[in-house]
Structure formats: C-alpha cells, structure tokens
PDB file of N, CA and C in Angstrom:
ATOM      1  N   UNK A   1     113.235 120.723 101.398  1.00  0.00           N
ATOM      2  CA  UNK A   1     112.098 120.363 100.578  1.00  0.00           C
ATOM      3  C   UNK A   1     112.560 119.900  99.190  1.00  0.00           C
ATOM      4  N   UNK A   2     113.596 120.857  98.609  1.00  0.00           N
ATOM      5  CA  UNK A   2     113.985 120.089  97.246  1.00  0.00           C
ATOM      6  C   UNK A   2     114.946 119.167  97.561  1.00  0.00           C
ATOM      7  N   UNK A   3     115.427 118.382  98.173  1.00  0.00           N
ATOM      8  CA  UNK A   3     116.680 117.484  98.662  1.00  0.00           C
ATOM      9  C   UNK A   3     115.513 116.543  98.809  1.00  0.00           C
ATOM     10  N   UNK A   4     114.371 116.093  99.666  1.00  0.00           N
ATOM     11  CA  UNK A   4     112.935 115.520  99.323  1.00  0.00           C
ATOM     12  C   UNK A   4     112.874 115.241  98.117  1.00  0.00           C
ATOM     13  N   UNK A   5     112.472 115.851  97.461  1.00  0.00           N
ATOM     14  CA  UNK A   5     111.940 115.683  95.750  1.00  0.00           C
ATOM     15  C   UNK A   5     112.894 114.572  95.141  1.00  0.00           C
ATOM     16  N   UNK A   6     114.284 115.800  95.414  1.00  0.00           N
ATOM     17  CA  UNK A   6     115.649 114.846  94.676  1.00  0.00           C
ATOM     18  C   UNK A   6     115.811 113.686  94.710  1.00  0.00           C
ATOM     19  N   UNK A   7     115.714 113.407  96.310  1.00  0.00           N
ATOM     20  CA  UNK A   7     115.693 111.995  96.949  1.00  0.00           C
ATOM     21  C   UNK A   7     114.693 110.684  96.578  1.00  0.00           C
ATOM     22  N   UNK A   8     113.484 111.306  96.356  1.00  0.00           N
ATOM     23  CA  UNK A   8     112.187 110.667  95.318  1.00  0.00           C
ATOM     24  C   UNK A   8     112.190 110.207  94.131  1.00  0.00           C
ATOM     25  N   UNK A   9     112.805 111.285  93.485  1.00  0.00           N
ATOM     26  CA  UNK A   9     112.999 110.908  92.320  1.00  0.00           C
ATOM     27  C   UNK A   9     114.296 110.075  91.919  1.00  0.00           C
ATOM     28  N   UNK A  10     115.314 110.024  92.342  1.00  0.00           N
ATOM     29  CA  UNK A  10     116.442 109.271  92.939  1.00  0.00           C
ATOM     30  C   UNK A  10     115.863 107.628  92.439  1.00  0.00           C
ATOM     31  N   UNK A  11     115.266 107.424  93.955  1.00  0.00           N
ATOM     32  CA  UNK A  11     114.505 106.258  94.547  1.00  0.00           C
ATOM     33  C   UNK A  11     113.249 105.543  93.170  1.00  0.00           C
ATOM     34  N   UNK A  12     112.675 106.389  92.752  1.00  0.00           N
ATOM     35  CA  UNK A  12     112.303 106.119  92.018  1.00  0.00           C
ATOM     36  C   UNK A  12     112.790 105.844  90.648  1.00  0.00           C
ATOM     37  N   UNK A  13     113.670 106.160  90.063  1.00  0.00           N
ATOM     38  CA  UNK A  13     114.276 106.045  88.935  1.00  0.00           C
ATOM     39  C   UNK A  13     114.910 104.629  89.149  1.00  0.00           C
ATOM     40  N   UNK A  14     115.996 104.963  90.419  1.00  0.00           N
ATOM     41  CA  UNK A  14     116.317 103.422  90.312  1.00  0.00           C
ATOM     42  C   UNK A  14     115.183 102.460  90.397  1.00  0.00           C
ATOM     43  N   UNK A  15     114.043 102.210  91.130  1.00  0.00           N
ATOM     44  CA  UNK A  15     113.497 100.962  91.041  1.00  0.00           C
ATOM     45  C   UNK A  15     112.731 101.124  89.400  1.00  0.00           C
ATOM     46  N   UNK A  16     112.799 101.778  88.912  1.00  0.00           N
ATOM     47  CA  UNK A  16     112.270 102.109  87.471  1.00  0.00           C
ATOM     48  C   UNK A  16     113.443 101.101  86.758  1.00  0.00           C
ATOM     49  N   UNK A  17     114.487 101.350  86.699  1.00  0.00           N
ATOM     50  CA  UNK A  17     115.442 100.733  86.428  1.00  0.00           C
ATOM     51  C   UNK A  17     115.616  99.117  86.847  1.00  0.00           C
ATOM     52  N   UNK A  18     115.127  98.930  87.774  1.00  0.00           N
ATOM     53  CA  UNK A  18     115.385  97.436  88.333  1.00  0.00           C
ATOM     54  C   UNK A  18     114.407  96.639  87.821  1.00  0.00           C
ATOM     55  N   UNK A  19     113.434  97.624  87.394  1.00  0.00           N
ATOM     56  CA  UNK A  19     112.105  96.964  87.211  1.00  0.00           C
ATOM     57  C   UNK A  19     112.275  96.404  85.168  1.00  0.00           C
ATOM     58  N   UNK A  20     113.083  97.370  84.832  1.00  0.00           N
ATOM     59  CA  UNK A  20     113.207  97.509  83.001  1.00  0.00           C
ATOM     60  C   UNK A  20     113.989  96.919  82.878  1.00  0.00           C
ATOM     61  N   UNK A  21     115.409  96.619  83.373  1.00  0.00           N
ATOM     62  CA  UNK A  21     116.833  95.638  83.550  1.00  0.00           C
ATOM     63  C   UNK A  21     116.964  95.012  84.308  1.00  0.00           C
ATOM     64  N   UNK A  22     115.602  93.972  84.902  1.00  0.00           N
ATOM     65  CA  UNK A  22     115.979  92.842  85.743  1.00  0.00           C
ATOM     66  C   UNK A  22     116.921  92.107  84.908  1.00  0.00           C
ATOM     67  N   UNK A  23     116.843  91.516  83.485  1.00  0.00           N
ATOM     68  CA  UNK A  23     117.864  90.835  83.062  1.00  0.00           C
ATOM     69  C   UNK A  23     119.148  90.993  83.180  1.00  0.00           C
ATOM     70  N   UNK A  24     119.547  92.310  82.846  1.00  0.00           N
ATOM     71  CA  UNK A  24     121.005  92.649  83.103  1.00  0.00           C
ATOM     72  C   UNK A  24     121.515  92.412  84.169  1.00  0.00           C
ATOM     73  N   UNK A  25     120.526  92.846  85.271  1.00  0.00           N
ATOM     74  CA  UNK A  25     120.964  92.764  86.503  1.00  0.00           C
ATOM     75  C   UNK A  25     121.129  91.306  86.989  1.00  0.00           C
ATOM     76  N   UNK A  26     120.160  90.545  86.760  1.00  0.00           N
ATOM     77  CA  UNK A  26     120.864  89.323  86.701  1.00  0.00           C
ATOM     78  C   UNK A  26     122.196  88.550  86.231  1.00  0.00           C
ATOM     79  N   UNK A  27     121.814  89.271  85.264  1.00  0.00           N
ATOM     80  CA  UNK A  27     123.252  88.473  84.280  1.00  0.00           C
ATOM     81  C   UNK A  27     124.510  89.802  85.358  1.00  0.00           C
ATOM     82  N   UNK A  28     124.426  90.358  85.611  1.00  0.00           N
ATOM     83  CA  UNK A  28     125.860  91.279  86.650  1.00  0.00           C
ATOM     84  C   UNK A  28     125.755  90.744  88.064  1.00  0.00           C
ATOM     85  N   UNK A  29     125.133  90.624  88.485  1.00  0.00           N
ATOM     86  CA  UNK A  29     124.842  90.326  89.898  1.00  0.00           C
ATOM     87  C   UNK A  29     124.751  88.784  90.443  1.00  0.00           C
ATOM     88  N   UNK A  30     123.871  88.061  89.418  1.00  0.00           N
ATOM     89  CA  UNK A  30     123.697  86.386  89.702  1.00  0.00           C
ATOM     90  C   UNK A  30     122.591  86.793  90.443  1.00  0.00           C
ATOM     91  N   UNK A  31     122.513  85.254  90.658  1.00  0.00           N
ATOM     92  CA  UNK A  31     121.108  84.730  91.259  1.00  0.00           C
ATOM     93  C   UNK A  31     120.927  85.157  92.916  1.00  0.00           C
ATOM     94  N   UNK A  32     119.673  85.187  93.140  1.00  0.00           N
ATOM     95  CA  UNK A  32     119.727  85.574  95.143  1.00  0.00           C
ATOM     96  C   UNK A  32     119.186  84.205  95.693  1.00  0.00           C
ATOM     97  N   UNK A  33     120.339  83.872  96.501  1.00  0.00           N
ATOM     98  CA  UNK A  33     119.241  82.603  97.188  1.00  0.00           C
ATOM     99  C   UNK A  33     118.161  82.331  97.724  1.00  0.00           C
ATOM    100  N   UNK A  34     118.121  83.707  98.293  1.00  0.00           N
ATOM    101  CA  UNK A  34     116.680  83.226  99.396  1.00  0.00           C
ATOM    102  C   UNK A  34     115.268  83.648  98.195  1.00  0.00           C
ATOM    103  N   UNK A  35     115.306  84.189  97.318  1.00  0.00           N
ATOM    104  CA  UNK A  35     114.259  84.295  96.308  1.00  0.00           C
ATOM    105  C   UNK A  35     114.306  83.327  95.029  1.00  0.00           C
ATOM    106  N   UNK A  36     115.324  82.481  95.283  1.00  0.00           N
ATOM    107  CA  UNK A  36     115.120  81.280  94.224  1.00  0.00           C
ATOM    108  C   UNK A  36     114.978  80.502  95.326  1.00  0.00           C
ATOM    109  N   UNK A  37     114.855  80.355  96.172  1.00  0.00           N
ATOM    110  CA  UNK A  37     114.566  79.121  97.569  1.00  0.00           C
ATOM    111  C   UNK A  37     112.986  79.089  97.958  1.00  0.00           C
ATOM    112  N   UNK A  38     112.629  80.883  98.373  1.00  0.00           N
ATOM    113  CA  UNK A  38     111.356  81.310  98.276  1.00  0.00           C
ATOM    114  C   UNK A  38     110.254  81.240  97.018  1.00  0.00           C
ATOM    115  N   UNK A  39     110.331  81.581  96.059  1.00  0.00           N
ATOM    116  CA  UNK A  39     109.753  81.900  95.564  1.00  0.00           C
ATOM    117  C   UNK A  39     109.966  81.057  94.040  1.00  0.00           C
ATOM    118  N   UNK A  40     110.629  80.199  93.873  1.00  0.00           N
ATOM    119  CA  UNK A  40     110.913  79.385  93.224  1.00  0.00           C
ATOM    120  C   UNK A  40     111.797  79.252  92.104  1.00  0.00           C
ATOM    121  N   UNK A  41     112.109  77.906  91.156  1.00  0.00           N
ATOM    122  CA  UNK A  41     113.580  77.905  90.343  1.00  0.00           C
ATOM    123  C   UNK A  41     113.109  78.585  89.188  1.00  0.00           C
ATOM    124  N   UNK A  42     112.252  78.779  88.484  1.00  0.00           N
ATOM    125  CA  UNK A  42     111.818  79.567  87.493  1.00  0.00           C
ATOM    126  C   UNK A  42     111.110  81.068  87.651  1.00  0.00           C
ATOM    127  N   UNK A  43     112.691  81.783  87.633  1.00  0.00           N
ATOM    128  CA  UNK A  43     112.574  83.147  87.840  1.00  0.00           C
ATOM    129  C   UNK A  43     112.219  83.628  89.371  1.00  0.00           C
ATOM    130  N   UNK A  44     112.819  83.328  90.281  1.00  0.00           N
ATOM    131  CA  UNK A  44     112.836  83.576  91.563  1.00  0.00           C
ATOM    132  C   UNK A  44     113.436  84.786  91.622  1.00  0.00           C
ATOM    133  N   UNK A  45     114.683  84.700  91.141  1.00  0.00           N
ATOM    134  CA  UNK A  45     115.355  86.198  91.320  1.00  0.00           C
ATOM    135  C   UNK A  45     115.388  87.615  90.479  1.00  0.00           C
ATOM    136  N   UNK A  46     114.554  87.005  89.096  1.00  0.00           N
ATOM    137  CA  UNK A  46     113.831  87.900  88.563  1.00  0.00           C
ATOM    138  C   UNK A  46     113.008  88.402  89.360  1.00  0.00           C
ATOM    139  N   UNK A  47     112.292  87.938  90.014  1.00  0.00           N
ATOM    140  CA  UNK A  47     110.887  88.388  90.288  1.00  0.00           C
ATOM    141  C   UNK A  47     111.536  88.812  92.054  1.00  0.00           C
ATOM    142  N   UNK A  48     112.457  88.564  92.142  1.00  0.00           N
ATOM    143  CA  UNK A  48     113.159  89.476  93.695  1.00  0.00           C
ATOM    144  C   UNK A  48     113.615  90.720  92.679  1.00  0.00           C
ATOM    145  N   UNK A  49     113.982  90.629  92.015  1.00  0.00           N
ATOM    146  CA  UNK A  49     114.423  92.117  91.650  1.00  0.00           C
ATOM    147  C   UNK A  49     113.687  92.875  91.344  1.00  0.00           C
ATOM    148  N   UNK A  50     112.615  92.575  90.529  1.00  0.00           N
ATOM    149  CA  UNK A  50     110.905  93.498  90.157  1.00  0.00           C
ATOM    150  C   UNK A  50     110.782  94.097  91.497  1.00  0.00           C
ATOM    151  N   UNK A  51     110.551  93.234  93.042  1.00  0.00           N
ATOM    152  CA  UNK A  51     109.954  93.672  93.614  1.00  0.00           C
ATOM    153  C   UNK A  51     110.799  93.983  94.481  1.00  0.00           C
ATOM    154  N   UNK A  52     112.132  94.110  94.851  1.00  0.00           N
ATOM    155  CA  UNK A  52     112.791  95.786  95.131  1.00  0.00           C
ATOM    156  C   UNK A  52     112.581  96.216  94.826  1.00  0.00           C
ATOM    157  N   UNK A  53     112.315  96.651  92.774  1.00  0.00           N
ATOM    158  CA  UNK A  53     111.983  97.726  92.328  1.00  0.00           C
ATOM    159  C   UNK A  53     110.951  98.770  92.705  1.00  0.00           C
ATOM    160  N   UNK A  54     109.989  98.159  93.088  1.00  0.00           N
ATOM    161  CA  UNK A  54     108.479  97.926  92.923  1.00  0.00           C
ATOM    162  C   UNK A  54     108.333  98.379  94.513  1.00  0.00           C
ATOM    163  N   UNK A  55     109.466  98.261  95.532  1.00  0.00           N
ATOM    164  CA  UNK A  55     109.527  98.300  96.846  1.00  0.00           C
ATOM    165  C   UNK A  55     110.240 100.449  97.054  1.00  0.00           C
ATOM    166  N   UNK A  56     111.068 100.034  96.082  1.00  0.00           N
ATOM    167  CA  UNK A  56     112.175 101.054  95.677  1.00  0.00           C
ATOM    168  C   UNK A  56     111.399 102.643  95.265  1.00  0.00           C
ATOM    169  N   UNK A  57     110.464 102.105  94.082  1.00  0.00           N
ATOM    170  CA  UNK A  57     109.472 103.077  93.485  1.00  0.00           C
ATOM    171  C   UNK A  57     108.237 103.438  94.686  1.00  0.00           C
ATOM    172  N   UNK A  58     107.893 102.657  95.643  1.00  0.00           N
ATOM    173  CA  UNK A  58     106.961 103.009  96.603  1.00  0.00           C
ATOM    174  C   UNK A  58     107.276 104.326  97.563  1.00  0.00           C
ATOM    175  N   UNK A  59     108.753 103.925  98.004  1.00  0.00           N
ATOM    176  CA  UNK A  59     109.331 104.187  99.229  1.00  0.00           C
ATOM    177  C   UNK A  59     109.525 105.890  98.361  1.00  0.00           C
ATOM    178  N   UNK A  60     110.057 106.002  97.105  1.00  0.00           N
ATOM    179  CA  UNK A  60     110.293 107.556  96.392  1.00  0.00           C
ATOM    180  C   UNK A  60     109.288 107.785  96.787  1.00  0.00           C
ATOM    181  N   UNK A  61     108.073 107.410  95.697  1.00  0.00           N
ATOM    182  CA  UNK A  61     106.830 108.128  96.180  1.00  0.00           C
ATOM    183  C   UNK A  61     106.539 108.723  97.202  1.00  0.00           C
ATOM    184  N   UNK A  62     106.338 108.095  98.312  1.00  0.00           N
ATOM    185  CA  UNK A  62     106.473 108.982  99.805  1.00  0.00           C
ATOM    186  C   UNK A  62     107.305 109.511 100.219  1.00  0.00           C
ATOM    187  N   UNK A  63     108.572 109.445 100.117  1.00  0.00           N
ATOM    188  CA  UNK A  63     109.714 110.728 100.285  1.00  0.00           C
ATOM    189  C   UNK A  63     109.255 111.827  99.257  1.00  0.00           C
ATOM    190  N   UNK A  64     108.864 111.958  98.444  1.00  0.00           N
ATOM    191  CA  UNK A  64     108.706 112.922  97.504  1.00  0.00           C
ATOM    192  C   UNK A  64     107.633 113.732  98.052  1.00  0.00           C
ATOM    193  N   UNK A  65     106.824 112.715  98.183  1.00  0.00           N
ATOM    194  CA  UNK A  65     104.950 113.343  98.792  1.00  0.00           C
ATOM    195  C   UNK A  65     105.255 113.925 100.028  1.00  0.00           C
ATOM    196  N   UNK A  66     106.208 113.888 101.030  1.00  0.00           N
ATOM    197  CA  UNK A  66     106.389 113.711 102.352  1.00  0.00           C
ATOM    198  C   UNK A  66     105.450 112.996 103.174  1.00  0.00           C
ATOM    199  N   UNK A  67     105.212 111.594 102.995  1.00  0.00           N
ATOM    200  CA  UNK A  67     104.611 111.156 103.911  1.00  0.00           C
ATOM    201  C   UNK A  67     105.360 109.817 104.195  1.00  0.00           C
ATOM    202  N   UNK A  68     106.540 110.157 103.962  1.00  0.00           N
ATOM    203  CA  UNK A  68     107.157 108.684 104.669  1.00  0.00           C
ATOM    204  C   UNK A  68     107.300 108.509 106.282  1.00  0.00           C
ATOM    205  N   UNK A  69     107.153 110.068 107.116  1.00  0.00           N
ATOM    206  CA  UNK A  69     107.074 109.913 108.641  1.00  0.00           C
ATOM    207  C   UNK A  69     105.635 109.213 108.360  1.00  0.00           C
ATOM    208  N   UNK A  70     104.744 109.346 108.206  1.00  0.00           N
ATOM    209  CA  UNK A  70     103.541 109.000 108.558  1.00  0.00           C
ATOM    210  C   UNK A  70     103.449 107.399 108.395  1.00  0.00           C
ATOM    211  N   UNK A  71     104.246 107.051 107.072  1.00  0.00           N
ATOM    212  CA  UNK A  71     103.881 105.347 106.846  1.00  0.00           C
ATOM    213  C   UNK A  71     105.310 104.865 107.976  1.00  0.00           C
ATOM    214  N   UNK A  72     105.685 105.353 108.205  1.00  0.00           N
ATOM    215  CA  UNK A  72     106.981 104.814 109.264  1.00  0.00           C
ATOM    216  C   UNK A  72     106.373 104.369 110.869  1.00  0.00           C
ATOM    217  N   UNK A  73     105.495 105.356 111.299  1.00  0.00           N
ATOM    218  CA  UNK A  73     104.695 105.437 112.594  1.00  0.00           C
ATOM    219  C   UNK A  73     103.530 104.194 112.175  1.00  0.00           C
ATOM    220  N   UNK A  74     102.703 104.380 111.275  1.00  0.00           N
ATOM    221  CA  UNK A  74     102.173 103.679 111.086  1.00  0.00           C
ATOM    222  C   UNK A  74     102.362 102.448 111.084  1.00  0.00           C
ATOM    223  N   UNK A  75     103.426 101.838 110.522  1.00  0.00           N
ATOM    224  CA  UNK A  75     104.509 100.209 110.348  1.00  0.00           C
ATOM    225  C   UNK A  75     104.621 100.186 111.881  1.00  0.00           C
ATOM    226  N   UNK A  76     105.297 101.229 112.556  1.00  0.00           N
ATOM    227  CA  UNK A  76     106.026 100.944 113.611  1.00  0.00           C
ATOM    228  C   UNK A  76     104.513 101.228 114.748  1.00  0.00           C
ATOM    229  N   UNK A  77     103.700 101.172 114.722  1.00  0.00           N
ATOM    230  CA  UNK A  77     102.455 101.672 115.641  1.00  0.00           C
ATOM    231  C   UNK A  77     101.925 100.649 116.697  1.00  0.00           C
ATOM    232  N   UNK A  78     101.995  99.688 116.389  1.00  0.00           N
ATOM    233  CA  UNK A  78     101.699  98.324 116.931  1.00  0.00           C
ATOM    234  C   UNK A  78     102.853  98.240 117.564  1.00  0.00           C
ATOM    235  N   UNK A  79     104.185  98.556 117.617  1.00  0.00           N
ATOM    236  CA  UNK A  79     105.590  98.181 118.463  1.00  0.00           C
ATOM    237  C   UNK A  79     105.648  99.464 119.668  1.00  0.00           C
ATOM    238  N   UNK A  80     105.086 100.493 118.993  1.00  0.00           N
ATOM    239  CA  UNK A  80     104.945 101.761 120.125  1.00  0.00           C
ATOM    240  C   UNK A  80     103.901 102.146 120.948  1.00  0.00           C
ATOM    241  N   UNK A  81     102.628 101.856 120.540  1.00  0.00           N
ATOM    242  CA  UNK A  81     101.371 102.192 120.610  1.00  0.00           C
ATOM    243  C   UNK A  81     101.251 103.386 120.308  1.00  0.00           C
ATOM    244  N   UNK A  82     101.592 103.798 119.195  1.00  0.00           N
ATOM    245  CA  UNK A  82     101.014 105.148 118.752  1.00  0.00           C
ATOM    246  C   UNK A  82      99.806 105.445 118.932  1.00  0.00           C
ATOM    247  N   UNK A  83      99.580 106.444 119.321  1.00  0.00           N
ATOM    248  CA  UNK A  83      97.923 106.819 119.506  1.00  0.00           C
ATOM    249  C   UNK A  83      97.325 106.016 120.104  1.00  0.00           C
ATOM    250  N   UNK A  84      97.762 105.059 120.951  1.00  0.00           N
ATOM    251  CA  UNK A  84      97.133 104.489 121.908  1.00  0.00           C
ATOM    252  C   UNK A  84      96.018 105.035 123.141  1.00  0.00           C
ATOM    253  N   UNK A  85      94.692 104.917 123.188  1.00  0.00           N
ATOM    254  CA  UNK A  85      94.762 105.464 124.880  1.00  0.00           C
ATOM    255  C   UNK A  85      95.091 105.277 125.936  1.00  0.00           C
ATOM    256  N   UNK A  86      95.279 106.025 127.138  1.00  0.00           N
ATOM    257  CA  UNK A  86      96.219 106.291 127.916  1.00  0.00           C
ATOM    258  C   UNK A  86      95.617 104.746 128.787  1.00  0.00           C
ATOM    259  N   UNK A  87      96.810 104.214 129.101  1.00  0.00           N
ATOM    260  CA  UNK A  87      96.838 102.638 130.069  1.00  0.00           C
ATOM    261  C   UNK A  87      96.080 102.736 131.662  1.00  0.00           C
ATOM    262  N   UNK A  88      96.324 103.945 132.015  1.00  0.00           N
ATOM    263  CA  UNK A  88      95.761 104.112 132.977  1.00  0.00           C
ATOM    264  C   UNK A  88      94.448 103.262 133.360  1.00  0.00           C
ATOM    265  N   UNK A  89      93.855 102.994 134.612  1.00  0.00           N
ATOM    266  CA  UNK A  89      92.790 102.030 134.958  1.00  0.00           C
ATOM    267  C   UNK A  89      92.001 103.008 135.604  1.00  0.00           C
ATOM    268  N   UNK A  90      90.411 103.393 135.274  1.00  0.00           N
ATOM    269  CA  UNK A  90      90.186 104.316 136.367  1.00  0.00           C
ATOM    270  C   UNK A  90      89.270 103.125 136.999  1.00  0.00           C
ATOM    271  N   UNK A  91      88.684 103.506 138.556  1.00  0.00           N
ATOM    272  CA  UNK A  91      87.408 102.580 138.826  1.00  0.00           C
ATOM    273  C   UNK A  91      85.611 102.700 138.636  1.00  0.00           C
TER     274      UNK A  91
END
C-alpha cells in the first residue's frame, strides 16, 4: 500500500516536472519527430512533452488512488469482453 502511494507520487512529480521544464527538456533531449510531424512545426514537441506529462500525472493519480486495475480492464474491455453476457444462444 505505501510502495502504491510512493509509486504515485513518483509518477506524478515527474510529469509535474515535464510539464514546468518542457524547455529544458527540449533543449537536452531535441525535438520528437512524430509530434513535430503530428502536431505541427510550431511547438510540436513542446506540446508532446506537456502531454506525457499530463499522461504521466494521470496514470500517478490512479496508482496512488488504486484504481489503475479498474481503468486497465476498462481500456482493455472491448478486447476481452469484460462483463460481457454469457455468448451462449438459448431457443
């Protein structure tokens, strides 16, 4: 349970960080192609790094809360049929 928390807050700090030093991180890292290709030449990879952050800070949140099994099943629910009813055919 506290290795949870740790892990949250972890996760969260860094995208806290990615989100306050996109510049730096640019200027250490360089540009990403597929988010200056996507998303365009003025600040493409700024705005890829916000939203790791922003991806980064979500994902803590629910490790912390413990509900990252739940949003995991959920994503993955449509590939498993979670909670599906049963396929069976009666007549």
């Amino acid at each position: 349970m506290i290795i949870r928390i740790i892990l949250g807050i972890v996760f969260i700090a860094i995208g806290i960080f990615l989100n306050v030093k996109t510049e730096s991180m640019l200027q250490s890292f360089g540009r990403m192609a597929w988010f200056e290709m996507k998303l365009g030449v003025e600040g493409g990879s700024r705005l890829g790094y916000r939203l790791i952050g922003i991806i980064l800070i979500f994902l803590g949140v629910l490790i912390a809360f413990g509900m990252i099994d739940g949003f995991i099943m959920w994503i993955l629910s449509p590939l498993l049929n979670y909670g599906a009813p049963s396929a069976a055919i009666t007549p």
